[in-house]
N, C-alpha and C. Protein backbone atom coordinates (compact mmCIF):
# COMPACT_ATOMS: atom_id res chain seq x y z
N UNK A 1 -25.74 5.30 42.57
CA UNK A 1 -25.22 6.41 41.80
C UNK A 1 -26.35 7.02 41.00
N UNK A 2 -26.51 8.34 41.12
CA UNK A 2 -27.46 8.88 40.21
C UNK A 2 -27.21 9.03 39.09
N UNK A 3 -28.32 9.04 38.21
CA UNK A 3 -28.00 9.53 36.36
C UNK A 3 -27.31 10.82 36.36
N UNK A 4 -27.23 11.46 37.51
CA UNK A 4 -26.31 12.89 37.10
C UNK A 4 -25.38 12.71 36.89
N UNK A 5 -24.32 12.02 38.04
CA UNK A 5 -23.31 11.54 38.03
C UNK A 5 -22.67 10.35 37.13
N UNK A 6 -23.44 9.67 36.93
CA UNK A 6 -23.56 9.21 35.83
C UNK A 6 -22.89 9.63 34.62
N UNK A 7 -23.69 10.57 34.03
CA UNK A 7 -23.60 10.53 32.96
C UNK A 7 -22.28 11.76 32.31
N UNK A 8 -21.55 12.41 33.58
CA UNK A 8 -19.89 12.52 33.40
C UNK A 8 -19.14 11.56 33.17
N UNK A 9 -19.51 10.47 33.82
CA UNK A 9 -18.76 9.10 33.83
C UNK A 9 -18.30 8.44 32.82
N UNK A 10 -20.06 8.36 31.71
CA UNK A 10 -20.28 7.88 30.40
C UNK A 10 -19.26 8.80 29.20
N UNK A 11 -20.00 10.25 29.66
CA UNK A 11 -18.84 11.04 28.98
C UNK A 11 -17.64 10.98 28.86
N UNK A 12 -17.21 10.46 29.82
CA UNK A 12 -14.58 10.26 29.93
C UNK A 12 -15.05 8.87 29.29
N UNK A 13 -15.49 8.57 29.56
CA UNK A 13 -15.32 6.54 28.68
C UNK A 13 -15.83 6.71 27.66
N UNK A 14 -16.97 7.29 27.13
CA UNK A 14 -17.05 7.54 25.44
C UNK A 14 -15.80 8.43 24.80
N UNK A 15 -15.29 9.53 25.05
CA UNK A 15 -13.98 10.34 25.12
C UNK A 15 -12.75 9.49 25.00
N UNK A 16 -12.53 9.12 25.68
CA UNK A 16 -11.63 8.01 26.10
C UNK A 16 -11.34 7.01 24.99
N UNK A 17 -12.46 6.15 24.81
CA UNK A 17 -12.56 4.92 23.59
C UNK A 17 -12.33 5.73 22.70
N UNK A 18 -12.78 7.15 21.84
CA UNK A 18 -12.61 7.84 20.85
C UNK A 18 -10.99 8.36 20.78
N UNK A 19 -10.43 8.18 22.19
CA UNK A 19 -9.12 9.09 21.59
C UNK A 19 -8.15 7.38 21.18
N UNK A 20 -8.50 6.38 22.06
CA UNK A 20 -7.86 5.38 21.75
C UNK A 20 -8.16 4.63 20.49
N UNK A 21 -9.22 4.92 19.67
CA UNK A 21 -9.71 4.32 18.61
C UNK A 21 -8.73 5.04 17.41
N UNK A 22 -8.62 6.37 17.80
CA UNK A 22 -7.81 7.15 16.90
C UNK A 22 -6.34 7.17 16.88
N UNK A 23 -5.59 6.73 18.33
CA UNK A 23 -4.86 5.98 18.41
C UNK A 23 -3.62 5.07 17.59
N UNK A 24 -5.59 4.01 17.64
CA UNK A 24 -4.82 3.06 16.89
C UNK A 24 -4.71 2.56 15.73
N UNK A 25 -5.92 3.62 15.04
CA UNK A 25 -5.87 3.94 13.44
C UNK A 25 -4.36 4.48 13.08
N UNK A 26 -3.80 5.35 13.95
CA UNK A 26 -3.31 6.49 13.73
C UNK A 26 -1.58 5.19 13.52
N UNK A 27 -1.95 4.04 14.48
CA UNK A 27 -0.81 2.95 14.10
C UNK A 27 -1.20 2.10 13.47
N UNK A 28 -1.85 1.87 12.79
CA UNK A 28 -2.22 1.10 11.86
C UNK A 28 -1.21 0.91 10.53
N UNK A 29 -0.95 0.26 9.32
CA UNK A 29 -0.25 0.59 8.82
C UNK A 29 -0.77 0.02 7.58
N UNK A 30 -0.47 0.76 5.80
CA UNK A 30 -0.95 0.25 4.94
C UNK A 30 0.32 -0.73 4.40
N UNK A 31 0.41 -1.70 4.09
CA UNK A 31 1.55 -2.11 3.21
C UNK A 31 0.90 -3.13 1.83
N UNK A 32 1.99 -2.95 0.84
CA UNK A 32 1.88 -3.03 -0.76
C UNK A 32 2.90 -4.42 -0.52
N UNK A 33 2.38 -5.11 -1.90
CA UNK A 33 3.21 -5.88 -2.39
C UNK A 33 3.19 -5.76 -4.20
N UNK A 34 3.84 -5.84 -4.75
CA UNK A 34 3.72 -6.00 -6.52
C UNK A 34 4.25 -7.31 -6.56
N UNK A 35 3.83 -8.00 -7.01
CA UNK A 35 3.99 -9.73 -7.08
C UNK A 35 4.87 -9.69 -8.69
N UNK A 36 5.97 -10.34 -8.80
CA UNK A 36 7.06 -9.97 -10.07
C UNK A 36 6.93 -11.09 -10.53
N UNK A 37 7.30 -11.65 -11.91
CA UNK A 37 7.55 -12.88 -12.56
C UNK A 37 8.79 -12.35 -13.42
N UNK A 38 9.63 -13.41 -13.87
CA UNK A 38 10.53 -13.03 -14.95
C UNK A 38 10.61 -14.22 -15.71
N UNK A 39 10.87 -14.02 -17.19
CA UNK A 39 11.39 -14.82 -18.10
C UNK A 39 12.24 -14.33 -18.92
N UNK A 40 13.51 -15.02 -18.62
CA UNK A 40 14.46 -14.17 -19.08
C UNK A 40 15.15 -12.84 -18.49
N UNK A 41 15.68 -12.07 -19.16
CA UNK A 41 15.75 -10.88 -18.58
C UNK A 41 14.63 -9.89 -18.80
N UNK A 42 13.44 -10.47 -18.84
CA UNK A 42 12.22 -9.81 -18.67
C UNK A 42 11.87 -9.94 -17.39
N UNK A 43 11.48 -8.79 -16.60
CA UNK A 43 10.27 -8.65 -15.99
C UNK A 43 8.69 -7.96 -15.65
N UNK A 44 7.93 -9.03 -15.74
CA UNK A 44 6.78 -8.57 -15.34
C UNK A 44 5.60 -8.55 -14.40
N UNK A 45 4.70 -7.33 -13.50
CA UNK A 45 4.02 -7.75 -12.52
C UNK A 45 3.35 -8.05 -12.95
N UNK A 46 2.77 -8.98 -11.91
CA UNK A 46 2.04 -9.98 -12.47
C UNK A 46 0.54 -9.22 -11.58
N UNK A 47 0.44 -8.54 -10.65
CA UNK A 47 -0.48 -8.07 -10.12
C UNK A 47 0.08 -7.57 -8.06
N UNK A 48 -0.89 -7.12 -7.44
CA UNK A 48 -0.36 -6.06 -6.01
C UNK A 48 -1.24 -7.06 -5.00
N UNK A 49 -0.97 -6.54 -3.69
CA UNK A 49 -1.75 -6.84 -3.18
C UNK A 49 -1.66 -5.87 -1.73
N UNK A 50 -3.18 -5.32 -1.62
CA UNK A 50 -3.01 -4.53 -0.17
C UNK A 50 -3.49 -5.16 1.22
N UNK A 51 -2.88 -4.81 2.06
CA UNK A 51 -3.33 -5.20 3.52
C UNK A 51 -3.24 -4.04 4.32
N UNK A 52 -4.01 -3.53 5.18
CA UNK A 52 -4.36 -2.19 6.24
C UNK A 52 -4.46 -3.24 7.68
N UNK A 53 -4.26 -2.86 8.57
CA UNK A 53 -3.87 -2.87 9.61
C UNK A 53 -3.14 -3.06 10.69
N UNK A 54 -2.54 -3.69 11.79
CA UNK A 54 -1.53 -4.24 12.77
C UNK A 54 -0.21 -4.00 12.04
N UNK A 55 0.64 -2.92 12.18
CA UNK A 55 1.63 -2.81 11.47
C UNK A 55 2.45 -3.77 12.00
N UNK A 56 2.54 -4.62 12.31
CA UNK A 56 3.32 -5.64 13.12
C UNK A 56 2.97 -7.03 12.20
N UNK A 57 1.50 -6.98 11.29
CA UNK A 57 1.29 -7.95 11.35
C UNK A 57 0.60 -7.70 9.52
N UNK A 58 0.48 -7.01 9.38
CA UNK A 58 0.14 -6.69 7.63
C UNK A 58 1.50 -6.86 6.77
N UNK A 59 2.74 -6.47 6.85
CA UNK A 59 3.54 -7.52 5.56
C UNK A 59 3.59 -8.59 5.30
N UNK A 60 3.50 -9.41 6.95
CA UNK A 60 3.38 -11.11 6.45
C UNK A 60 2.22 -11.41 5.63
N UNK A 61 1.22 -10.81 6.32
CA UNK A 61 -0.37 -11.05 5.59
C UNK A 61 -0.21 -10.67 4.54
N UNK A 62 0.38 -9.56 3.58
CA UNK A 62 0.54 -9.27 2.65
C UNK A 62 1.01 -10.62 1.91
N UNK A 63 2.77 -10.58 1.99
CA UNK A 63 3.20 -11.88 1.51
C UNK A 63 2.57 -13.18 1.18
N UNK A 64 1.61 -13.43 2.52
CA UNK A 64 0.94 -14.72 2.35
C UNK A 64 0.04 -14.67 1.04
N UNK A 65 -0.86 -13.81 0.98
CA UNK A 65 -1.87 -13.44 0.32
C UNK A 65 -1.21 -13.02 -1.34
N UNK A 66 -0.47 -12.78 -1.72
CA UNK A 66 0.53 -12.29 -3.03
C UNK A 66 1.01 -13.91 -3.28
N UNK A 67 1.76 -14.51 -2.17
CA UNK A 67 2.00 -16.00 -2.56
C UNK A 67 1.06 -16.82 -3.30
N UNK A 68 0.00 -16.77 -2.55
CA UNK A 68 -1.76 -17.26 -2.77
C UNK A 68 -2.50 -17.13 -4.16
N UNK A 69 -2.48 -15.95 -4.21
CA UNK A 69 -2.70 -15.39 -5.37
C UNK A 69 -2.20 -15.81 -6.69
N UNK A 70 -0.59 -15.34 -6.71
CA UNK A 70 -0.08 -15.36 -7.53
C UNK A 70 1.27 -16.48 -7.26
N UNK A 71 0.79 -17.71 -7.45
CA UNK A 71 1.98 -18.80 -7.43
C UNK A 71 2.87 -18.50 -7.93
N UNK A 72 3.12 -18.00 -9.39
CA UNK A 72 4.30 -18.01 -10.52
C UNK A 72 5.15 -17.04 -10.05
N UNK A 73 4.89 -15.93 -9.11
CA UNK A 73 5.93 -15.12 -8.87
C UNK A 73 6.99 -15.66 -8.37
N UNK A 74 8.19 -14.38 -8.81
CA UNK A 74 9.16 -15.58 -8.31
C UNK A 74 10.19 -14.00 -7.20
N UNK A 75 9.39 -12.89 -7.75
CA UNK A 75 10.33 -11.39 -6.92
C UNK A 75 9.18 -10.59 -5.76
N UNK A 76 9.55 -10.15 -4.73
CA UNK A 76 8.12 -9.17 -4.15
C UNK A 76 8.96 -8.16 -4.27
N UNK A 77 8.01 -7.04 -4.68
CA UNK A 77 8.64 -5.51 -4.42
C UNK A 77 7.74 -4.73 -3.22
N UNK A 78 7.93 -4.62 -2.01
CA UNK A 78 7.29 -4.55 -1.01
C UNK A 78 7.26 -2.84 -0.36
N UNK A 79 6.39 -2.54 -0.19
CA UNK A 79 6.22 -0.95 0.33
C UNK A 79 5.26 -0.55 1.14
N UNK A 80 5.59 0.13 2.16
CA UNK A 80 4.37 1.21 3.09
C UNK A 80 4.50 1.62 3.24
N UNK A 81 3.61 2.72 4.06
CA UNK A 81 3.46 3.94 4.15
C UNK A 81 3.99 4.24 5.49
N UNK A 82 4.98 3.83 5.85
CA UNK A 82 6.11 4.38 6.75
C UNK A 82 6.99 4.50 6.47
N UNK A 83 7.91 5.12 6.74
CA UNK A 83 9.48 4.86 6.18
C UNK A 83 10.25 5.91 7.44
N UNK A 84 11.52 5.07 8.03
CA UNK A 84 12.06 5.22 9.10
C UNK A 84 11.11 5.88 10.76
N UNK A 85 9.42 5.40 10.27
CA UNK A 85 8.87 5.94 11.96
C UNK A 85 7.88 7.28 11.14
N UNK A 86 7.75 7.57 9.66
CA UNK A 86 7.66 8.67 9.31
C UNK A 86 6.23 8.37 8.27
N UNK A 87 5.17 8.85 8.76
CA UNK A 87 4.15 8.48 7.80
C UNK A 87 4.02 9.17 6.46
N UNK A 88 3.74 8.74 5.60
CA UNK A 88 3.93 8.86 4.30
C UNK A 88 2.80 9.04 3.82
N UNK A 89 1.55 9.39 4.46
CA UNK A 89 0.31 9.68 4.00
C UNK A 89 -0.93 8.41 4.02
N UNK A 90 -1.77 8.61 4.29
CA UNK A 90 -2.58 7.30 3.89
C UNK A 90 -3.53 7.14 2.40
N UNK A 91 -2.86 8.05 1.78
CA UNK A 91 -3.62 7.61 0.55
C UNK A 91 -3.16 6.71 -0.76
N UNK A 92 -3.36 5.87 -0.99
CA UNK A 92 -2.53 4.92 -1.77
C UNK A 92 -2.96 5.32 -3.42
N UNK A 93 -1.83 4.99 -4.22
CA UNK A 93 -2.19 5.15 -5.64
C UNK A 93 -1.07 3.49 -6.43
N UNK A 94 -1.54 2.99 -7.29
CA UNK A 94 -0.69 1.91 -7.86
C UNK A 94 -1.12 2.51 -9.33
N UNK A 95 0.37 2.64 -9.81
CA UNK A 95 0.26 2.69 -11.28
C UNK A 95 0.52 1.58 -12.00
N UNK A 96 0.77 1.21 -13.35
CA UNK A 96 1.10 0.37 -14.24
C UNK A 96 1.40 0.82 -15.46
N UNK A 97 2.18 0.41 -16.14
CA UNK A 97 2.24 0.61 -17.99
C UNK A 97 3.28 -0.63 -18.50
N UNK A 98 3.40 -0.44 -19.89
CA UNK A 98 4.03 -1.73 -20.59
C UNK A 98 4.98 -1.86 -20.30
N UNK A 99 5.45 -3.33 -20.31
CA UNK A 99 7.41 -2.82 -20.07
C UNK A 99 7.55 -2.87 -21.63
N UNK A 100 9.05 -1.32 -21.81
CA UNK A 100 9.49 -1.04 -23.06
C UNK A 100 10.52 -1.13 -23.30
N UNK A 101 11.06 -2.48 -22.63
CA UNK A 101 12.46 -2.93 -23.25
C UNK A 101 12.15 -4.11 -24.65
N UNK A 102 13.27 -3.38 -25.40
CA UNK A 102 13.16 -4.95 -26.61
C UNK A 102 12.76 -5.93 -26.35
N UNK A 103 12.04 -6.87 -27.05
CA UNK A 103 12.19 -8.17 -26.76
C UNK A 103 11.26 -8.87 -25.35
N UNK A 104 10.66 -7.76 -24.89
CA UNK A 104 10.54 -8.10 -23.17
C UNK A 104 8.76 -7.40 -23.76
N UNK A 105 7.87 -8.39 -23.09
CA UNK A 105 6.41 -8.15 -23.13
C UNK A 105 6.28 -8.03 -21.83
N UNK A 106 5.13 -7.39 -21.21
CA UNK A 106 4.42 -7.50 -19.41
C UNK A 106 4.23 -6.39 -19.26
N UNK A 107 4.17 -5.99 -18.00
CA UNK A 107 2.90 -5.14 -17.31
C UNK A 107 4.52 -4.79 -16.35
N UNK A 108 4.50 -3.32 -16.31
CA UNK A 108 5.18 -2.94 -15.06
C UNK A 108 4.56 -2.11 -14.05
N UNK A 109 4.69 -2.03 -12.72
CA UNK A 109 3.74 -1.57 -11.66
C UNK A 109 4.79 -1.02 -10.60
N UNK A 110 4.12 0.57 -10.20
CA UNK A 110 4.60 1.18 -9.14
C UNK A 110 3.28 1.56 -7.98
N UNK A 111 4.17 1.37 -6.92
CA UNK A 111 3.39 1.92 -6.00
C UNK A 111 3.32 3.18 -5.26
N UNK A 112 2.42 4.03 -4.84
CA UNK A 112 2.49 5.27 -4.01
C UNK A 112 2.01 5.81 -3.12
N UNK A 113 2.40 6.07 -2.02
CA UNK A 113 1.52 6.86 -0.76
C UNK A 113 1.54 8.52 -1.00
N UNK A 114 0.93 8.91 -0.19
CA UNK A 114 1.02 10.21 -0.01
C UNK A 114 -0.37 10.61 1.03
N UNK A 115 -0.30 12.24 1.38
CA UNK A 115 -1.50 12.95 2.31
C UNK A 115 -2.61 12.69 1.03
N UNK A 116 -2.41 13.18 -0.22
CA UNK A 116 -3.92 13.33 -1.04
C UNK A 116 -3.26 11.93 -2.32
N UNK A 117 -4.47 12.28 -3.78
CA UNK A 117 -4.47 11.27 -4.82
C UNK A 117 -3.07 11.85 -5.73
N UNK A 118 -2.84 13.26 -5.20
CA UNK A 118 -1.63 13.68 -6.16
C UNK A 118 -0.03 13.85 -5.61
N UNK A 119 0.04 13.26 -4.79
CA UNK A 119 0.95 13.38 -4.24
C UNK A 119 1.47 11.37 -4.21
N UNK A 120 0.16 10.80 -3.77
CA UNK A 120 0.76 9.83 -4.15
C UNK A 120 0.63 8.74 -5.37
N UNK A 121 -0.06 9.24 -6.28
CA UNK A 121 0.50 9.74 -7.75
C UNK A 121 2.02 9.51 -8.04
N UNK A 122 2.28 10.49 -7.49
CA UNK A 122 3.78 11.47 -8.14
C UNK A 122 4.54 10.37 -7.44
N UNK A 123 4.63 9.69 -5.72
CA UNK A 123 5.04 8.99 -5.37
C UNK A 123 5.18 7.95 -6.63
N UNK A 124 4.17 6.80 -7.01
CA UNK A 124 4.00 5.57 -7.23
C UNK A 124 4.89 5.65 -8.55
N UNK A 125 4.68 6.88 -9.72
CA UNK A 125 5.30 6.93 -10.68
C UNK A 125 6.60 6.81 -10.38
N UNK A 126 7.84 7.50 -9.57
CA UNK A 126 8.52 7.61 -8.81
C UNK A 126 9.32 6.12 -8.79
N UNK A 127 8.08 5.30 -8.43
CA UNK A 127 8.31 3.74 -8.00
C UNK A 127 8.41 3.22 -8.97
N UNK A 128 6.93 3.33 -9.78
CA UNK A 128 7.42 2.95 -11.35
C UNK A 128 8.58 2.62 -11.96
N UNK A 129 9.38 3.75 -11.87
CA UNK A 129 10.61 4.04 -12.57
C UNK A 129 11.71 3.26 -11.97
N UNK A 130 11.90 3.08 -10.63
CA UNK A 130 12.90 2.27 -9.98
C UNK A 130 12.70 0.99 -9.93
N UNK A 131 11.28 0.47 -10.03
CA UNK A 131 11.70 -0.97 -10.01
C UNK A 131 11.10 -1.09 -11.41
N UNK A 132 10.90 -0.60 -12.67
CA UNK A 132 10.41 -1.14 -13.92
C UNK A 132 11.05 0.12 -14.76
N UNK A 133 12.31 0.26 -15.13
CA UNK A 133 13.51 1.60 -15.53
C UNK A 133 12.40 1.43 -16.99
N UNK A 134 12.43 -0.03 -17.53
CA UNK A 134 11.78 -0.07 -19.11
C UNK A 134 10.29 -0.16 -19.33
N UNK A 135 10.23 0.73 -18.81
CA UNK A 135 8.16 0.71 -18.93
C UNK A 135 8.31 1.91 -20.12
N UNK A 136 6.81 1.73 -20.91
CA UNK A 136 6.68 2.09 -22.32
C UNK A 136 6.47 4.39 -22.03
N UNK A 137 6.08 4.11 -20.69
CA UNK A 137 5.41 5.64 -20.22
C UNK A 137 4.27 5.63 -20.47
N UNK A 138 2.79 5.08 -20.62
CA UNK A 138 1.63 4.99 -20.87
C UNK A 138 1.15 4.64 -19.62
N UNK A 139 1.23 5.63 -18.37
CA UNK A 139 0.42 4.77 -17.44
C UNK A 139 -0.53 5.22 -17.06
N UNK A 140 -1.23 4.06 -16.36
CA UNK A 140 -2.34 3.98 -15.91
C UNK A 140 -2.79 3.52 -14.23
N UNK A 141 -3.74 4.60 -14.07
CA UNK A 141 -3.97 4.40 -12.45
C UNK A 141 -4.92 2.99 -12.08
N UNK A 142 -4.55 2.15 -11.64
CA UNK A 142 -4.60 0.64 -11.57
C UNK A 142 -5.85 1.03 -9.79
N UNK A 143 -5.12 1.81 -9.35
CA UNK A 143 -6.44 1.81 -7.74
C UNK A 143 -5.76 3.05 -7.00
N UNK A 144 -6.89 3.69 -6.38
CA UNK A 144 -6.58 5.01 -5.99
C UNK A 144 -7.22 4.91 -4.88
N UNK A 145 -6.83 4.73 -3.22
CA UNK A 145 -8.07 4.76 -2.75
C UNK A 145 -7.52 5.31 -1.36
N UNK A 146 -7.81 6.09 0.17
CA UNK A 146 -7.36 6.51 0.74
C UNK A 146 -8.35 5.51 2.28
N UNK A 147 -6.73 5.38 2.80
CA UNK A 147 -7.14 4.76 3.81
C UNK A 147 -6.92 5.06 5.06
């Protein structure tokens, strides 16, 4: 075979690997965990944990790794950036602020996807609010990072 011919050849198989590489980014999947503790009718996160890839195979890894981490938890609040088949953006944001119920000290934490940093922002706060109703409103962007 000559280098002429050749090097169409090289071209569909470099092409090729590039559309399948994108592929399988494109299934890849981010998923969240917020690792919970409670005492009492307090709760607080205790800290997150992310895993990117094999959407088949990143929540367990998640779980494992949040278990690992953080022994004392005793709740996961679990999230990705799919929801019903429907991507939700790959840019991740985790907020945090105090919890501001009486009596109740800790850290409450939401998570958020979205296409950019403001969208999933607006997501995570969103989250905030549903799984931590008594957070003080002082929050703070805990990791912002797009994947």
């Amino acid at each position: 075979m000559s280098t002429y011919t050749l090097k169409p050849v090289l071209r569909a198989v470099l092409f090729t690997s590039m559309l399948l590489g994108s592929v399988a980014h494109a299934e890849d999947a981010i998923h969240t965990i917020v690792a919970v503790t409670h005492e009492g009718a307090c709760a607080s996160a205790l800290g997150y944990v992310v895993e990117a890839g094999d959407a088949g195979k990143v929540a367990k890894a998640a779980e494992q790794k949040a278990r690992e981490q953080y022994p004392t938890l005793k709740r996961l609040n679990h999230k990705d950036n799919d929801k019903k088949g429907k991507s939700l953006g790959r840019h991740l944001v985790v907020v945090s602020a105090g919890v501001g119920k009486a009596g109740c000290t800790g850290r409450a934490m939401g998570v958020g996807f979205g296409t950019d940093e403001a969208s999933a922002s607006k997501d995570a706060r969103k989250d905030l609010g549903k799984n931590f109703p008594f957070n003080d409103g002082s929050v703070k962007v805990e990791h912002s990072q797009k994947y």
